[in-house]
Protein backbone atom coordinates (compact mmCIF):
# COMPACT_ATOMS: atom_id res chain seq x y z
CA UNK A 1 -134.66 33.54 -52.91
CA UNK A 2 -133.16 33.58 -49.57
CA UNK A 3 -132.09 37.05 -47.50
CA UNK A 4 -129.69 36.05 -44.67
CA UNK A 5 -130.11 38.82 -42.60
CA UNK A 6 -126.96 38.15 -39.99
CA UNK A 7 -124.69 38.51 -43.16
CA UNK A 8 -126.54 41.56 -44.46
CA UNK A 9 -125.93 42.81 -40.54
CA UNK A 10 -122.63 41.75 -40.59
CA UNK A 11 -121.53 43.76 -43.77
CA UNK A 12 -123.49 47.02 -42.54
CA UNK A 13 -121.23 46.53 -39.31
CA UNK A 14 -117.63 46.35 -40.88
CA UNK A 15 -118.57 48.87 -43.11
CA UNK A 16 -119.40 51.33 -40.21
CA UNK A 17 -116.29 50.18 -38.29
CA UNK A 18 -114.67 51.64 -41.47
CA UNK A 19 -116.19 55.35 -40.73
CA UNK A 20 -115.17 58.28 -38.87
CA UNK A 21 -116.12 57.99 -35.24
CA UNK A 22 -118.00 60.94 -33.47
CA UNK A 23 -115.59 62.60 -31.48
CA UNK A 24 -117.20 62.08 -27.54
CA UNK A 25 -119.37 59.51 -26.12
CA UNK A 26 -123.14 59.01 -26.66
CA UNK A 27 -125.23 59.16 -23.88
CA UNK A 28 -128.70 57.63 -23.29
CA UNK A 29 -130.88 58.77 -20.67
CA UNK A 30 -134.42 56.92 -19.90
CA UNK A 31 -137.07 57.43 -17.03
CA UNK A 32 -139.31 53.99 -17.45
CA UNK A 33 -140.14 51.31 -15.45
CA UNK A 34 -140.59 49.39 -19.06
CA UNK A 35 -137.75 46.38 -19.11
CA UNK A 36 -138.26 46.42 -23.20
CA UNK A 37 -137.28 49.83 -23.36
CA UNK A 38 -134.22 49.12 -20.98
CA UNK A 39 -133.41 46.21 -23.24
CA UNK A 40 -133.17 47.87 -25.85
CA UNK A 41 -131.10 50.48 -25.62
CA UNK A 42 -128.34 48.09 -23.38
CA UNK A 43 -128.34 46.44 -27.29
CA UNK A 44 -128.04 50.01 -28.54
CA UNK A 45 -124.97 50.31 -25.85
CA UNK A 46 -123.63 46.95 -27.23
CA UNK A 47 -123.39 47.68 -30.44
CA UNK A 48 -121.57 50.77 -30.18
CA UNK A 49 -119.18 49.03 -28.45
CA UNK A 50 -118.53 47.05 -31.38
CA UNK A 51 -118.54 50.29 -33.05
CA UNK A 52 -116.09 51.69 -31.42
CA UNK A 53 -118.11 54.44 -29.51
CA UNK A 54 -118.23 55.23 -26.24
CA UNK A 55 -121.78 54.90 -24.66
CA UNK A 56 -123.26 55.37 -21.11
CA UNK A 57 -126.92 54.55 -20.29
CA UNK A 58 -128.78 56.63 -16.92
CA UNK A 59 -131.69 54.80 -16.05
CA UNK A 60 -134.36 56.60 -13.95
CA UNK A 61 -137.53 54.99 -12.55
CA UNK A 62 -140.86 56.07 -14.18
CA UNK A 63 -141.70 58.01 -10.87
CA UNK A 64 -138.33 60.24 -11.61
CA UNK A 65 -139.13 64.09 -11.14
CA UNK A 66 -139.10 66.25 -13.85
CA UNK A 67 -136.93 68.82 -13.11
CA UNK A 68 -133.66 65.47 -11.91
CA UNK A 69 -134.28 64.87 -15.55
CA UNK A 70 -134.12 68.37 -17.09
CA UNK A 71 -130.63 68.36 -14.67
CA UNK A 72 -128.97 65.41 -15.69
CA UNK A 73 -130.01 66.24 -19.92
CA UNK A 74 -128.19 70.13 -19.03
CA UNK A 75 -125.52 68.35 -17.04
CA UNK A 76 -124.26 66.37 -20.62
CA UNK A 77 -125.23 69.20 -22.86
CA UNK A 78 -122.58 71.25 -21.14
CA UNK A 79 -120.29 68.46 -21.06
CA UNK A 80 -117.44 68.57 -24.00
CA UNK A 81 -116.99 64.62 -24.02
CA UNK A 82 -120.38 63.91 -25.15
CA UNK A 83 -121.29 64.07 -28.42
CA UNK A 84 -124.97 63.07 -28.29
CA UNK A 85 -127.76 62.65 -25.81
């Protein structure tokens, strides 16, 4: 037996495009100098897109200081258009 995993993929994503949408945009927020990290959530970005949902991605170097970080997560959890950090 054979599992195509691109059509199994493929049905998972038009079903989701079916759903309700969160109401905001997601937001991603990473402090690493790590390029696999970075990759992987710019595929994360993508694929909302096809989704339908707004995402934004803040990249920090690994040398970022604590408390800019701590700012910028307070900074979106007051803000009313975003619907997850």
């Amino acid at each position: 037996m054979f599992i195509d995993g691109k059509i199994i993929a493929a049905q998972i994503t038009e079903q989701l495009k079916k759903e309700r949408k969160p109401v905001g945009k997601m937001v991603a927020i990473v402090a690493s100098d790590d390029a696999a990290l970075v990759s992987f959530l710019r595929l994360k970005g993508r694929y909302a897109k096809v989704l339908g949902i707004p995402f934004e991605l803040y990249e920090f170097p690994a040398t970022v200081m604590t408390h800019e970080l701590i700012a910028r997560v307070q900074y979106f959890s007051n803000d009313v258009s975003v619907a997850a950090i």
